[in-house]
Protein backbone atom coordinates (compact mmCIF):
# COMPACT_ATOMS: atom_id res chain seq x y z
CA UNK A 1 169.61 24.74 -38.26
CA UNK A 2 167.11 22.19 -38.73
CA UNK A 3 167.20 19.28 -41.13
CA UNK A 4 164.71 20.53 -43.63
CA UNK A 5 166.53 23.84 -44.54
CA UNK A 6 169.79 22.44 -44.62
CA UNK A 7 168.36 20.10 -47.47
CA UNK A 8 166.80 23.25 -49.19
CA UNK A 9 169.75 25.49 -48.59
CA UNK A 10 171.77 22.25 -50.39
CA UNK A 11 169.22 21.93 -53.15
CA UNK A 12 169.56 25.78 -53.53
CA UNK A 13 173.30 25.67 -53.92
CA UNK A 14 173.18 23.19 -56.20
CA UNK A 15 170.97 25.18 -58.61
CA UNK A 16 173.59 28.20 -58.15
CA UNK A 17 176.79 26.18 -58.90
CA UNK A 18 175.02 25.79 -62.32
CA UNK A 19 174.32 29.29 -62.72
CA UNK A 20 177.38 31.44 -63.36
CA UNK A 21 175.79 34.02 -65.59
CA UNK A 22 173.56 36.58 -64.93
CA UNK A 23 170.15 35.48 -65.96
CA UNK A 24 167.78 37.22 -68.51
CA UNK A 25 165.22 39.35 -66.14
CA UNK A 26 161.44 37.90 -65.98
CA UNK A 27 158.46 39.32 -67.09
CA UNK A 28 157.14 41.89 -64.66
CA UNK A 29 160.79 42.90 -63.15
CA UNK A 30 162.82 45.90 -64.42
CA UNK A 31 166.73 45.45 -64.15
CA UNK A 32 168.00 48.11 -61.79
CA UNK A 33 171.60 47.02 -63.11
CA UNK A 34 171.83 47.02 -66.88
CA UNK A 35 175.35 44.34 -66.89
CA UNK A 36 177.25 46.59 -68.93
CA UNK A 37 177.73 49.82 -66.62
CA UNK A 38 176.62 51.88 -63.20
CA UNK A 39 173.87 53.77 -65.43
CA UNK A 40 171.44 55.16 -62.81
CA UNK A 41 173.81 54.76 -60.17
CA UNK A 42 175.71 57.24 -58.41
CA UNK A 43 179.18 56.12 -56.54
CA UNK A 44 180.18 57.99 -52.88
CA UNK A 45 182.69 57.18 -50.31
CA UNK A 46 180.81 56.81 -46.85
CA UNK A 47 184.26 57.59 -45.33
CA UNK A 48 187.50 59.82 -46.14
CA UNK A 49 189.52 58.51 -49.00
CA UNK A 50 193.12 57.36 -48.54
CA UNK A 51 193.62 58.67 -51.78
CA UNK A 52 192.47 60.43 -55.21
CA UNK A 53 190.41 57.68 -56.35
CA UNK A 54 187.11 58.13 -57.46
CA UNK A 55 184.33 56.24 -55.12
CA UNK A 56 183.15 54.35 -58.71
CA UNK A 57 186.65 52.63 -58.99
CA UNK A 58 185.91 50.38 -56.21
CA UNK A 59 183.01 48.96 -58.65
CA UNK A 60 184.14 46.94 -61.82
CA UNK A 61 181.52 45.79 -64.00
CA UNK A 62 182.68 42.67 -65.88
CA UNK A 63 180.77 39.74 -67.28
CA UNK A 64 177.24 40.88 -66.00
CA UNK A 65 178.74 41.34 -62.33
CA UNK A 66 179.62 44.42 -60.07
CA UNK A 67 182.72 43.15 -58.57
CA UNK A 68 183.53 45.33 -55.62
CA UNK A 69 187.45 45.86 -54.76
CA UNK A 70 187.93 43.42 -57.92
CA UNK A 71 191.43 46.08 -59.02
CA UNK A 72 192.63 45.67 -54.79
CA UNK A 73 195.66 43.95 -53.10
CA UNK A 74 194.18 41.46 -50.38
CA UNK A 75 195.27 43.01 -47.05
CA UNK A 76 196.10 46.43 -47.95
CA UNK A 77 193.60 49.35 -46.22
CA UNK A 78 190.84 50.44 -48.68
CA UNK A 79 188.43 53.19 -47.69
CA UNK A 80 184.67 52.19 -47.62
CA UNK A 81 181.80 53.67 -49.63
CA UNK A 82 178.57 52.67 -51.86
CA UNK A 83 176.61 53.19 -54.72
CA UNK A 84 173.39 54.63 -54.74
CA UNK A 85 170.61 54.61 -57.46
CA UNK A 86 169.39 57.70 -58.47
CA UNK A 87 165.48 56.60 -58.17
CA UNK A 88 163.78 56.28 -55.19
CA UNK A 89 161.36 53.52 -54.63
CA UNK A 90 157.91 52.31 -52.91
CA UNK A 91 156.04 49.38 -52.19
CA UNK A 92 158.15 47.56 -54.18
CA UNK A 93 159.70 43.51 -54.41
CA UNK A 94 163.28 43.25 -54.81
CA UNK A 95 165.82 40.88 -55.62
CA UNK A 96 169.68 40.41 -56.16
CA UNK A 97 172.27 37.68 -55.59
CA UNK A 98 175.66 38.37 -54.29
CA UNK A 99 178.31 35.71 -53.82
CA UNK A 100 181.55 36.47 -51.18
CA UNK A 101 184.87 36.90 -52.99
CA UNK A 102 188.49 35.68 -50.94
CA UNK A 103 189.75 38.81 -50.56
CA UNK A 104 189.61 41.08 -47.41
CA UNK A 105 190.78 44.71 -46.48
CA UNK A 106 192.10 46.76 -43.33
CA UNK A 107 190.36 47.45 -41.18
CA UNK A 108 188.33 44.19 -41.65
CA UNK A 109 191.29 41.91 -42.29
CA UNK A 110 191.17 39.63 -39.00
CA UNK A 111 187.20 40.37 -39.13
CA UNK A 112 184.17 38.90 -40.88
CA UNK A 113 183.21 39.90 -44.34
CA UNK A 114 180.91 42.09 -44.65
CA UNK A 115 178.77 44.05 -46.86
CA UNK A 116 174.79 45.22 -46.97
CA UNK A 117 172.11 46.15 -49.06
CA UNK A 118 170.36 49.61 -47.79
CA UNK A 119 166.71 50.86 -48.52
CA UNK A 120 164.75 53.83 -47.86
CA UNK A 121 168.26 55.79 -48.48
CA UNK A 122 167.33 59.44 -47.85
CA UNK A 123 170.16 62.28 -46.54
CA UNK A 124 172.92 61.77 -44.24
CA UNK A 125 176.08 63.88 -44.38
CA UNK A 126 179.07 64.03 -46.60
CA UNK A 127 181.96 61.09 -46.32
CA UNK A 128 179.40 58.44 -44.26
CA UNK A 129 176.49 56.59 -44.91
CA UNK A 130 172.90 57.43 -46.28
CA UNK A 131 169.88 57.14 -43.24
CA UNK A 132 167.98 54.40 -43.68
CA UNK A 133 167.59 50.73 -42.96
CA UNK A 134 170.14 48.06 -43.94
CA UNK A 135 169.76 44.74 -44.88
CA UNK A 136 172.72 43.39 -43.27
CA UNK A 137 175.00 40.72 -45.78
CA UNK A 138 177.59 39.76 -43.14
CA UNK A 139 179.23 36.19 -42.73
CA UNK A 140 176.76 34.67 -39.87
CA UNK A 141 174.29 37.48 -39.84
CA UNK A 142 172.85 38.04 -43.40
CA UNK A 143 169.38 38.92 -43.05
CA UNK A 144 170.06 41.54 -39.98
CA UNK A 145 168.08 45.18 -39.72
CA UNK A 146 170.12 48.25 -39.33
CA UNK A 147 168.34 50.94 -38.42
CA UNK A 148 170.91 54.29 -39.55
CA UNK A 149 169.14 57.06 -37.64
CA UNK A 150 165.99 55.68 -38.11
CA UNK A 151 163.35 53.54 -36.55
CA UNK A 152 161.40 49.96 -36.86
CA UNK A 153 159.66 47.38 -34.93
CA UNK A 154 159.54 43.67 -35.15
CA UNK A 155 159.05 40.21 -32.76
CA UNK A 156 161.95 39.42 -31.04
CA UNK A 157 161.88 36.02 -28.91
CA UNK A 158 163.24 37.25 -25.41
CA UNK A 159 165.46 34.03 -24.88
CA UNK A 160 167.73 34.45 -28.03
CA UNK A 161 167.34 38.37 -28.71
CA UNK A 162 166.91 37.21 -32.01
CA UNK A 163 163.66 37.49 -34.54
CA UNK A 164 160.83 35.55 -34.30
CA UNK A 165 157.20 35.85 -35.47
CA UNK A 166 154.42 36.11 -32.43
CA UNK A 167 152.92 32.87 -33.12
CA UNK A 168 156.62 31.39 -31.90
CA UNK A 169 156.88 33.34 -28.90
CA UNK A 170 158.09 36.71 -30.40
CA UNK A 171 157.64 40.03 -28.74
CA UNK A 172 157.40 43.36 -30.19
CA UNK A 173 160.41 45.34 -29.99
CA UNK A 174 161.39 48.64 -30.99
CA UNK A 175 164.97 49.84 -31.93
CA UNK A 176 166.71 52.79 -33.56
CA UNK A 177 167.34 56.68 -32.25
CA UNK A 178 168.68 59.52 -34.38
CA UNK A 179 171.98 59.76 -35.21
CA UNK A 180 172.30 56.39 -33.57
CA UNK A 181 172.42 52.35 -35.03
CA UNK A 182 169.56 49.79 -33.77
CA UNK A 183 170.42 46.26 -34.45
CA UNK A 184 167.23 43.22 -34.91
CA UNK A 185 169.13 40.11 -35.66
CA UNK A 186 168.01 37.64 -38.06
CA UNK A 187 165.70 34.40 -36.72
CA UNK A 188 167.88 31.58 -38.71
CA UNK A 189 170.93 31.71 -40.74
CA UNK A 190 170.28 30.99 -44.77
CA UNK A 191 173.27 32.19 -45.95
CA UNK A 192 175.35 29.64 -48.57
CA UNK A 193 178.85 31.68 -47.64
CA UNK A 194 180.81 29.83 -50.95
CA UNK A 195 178.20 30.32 -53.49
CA UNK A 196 175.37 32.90 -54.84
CA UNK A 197 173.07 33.61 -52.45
CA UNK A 198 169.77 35.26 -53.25
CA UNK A 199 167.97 38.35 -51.13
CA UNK A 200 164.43 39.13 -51.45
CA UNK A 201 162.95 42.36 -49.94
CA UNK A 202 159.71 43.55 -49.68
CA UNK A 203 158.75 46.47 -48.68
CA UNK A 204 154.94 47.57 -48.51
CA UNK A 205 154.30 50.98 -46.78
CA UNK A 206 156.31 51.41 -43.93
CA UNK A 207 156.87 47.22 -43.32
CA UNK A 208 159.62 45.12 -44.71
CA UNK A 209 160.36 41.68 -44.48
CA UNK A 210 164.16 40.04 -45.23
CA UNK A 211 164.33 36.90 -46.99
CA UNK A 212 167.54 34.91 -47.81
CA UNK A 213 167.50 32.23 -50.25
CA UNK A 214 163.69 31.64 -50.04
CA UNK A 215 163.63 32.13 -46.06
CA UNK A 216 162.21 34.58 -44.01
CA UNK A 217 165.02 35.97 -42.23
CA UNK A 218 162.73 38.74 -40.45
CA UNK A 219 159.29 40.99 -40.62
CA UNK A 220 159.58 45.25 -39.20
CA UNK A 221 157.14 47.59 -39.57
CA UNK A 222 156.39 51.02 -38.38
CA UNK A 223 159.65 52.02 -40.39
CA UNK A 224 160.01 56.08 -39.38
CA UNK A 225 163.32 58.55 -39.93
CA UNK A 226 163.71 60.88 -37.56
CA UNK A 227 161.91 64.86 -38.95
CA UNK A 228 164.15 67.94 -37.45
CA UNK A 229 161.68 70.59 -38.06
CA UNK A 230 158.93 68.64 -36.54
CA UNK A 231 161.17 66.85 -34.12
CA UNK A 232 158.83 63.90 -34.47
CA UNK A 233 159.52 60.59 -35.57
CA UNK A 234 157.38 60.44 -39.31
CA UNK A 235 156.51 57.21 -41.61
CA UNK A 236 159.37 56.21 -43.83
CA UNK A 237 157.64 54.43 -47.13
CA UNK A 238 160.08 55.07 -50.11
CA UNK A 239 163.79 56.41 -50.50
CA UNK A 240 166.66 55.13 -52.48
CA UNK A 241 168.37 51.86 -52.65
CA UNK A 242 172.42 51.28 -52.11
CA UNK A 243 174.98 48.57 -52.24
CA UNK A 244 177.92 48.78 -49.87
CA UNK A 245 181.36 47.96 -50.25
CA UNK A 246 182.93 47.47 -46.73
CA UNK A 247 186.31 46.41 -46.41
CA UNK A 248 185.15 43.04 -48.68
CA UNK A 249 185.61 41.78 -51.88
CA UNK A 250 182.30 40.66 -53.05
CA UNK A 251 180.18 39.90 -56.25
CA UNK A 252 176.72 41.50 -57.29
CA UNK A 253 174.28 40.22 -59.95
CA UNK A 254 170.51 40.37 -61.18
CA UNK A 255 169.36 43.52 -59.41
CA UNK A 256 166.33 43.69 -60.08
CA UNK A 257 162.39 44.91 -59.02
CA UNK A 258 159.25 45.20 -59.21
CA UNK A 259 155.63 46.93 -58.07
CA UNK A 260 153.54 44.86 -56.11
CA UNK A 261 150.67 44.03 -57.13
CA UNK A 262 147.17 45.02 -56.17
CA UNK A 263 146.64 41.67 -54.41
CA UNK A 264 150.53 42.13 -52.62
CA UNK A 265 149.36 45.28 -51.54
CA UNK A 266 146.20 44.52 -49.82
């Protein structure tokens, strides 16, 4: 990581460290989390339970926050699942902070922590995860694209297999297959992993770019999911959004979005 960002991530954690609370939402935004409850949200487990639990215990509200796995002994083996909002949404700017919390679950005890934000949530089957695309939050690789049975392109630079625009050498690639995971990793790591970090995500049409504390993680486009009737891969522009909880205690705050605007969308 170059210089410059390092003194920009440490200007951005300082502004953080002085922000514990959630914040009041601008002018423009509407809160997609309300601080007080999971209204317009609706809680699923993306695996089988290890018990009678509902799916919505795993996410405490307190204090403005969605604590995930807040009520959990460190170590012990917690199923995984997510909550979903009950909207869907297009052409759209959004943005949330999430901050890591110590603890960690089996199976992910010896592993990194790990979380995600997905969009364009449409289907999937009972007990596992909606299709769509992921925004990956992951220690080291926040910023990621999942593709979960569905399709994107972006510029990949061939020498690091990671993202980069054209103009720096990138090259278009392609990933995803259905009922199958493609992976674009992230061009440079923003994360801050002991404070709140801040994701953007913009998604205009079928194109969405990743940024992570005011840095431009990665650009796709030609987002598709995969259409059974027609067997033909078809433009994917607007579905649902979803917060995972995998195996990792971890904080969520100021969900919120907005249209874009005509200019945005031009």
């Amino acid at each position: 990581m170059n210089t410059p960002r390092w003194i920009a991530l440490l200007a951005a954690l300082a502004l953080t460290a002085g922000s514990a609370l959630a914040q009041p939402t601008p002018p423009g935004w509407t809160p997609l989390f309300n601080g007080k409850d999971l209204s317009g949200w609706t809680a699923h487990w993306s695996q089988k339970p290890i018990d009678k639990r509902s799916p919505a215990s795993l996410f405490t509200v307190e204090n403005g926050v969605i604590h995930v796995y807040a009520k959990d002994k460190a170590g012990s083996r917690q199923a995984q699942a997510f909550i979903q909002t009950e909207a869907e949404h297009s052409n759209y700017r959004l943005s949330l902070e999430y901050k890591w919390g110590a603890k960690k679950f089996q199976p992910r005890v010896v592993e990194g922590r790990d979380a995600g934000l997905l969009y364009h949530a449409h289907g999937g089957e009972p007990l596992s995860w909606p299709l769509g695309l992921e925004f990956q939050i992951e220690d080291g690789d926040t910023g990621d694209l999942w593709t979960l049975s569905t399709r994107a392109t972006s510029s990949v630079l061939p020498e690091t297999g990671r993202y980069a625009p054209a103009t720096a050498g990138g090259v278009p690639t392609t990933v995803g297959a259905p009922g199958d995971y493609g992976r674009v990793r992230h061009g440079a790591l923003s994360e801050l992993p002991e404070a709140w970090n801040t994701l953007e995500l913009i998604v205009k049409g079928d194109r969405a770019t990743h940024i992570v504390n005011g840095f431009v993680s990665l650009r796709a486009h030609d987002l598709k999911r995969w259409d059974a009737t027609s067997k033909a891969w078809v433009p994917l522009v607007s579905g649902k959004l979803a917060l995972l909880a995998e195996s990792t205690e971890i904080f969520y705050r100021n969900i919120r979005i907005r249209p874009l605007t005509a200019d945005e969308m031009q």
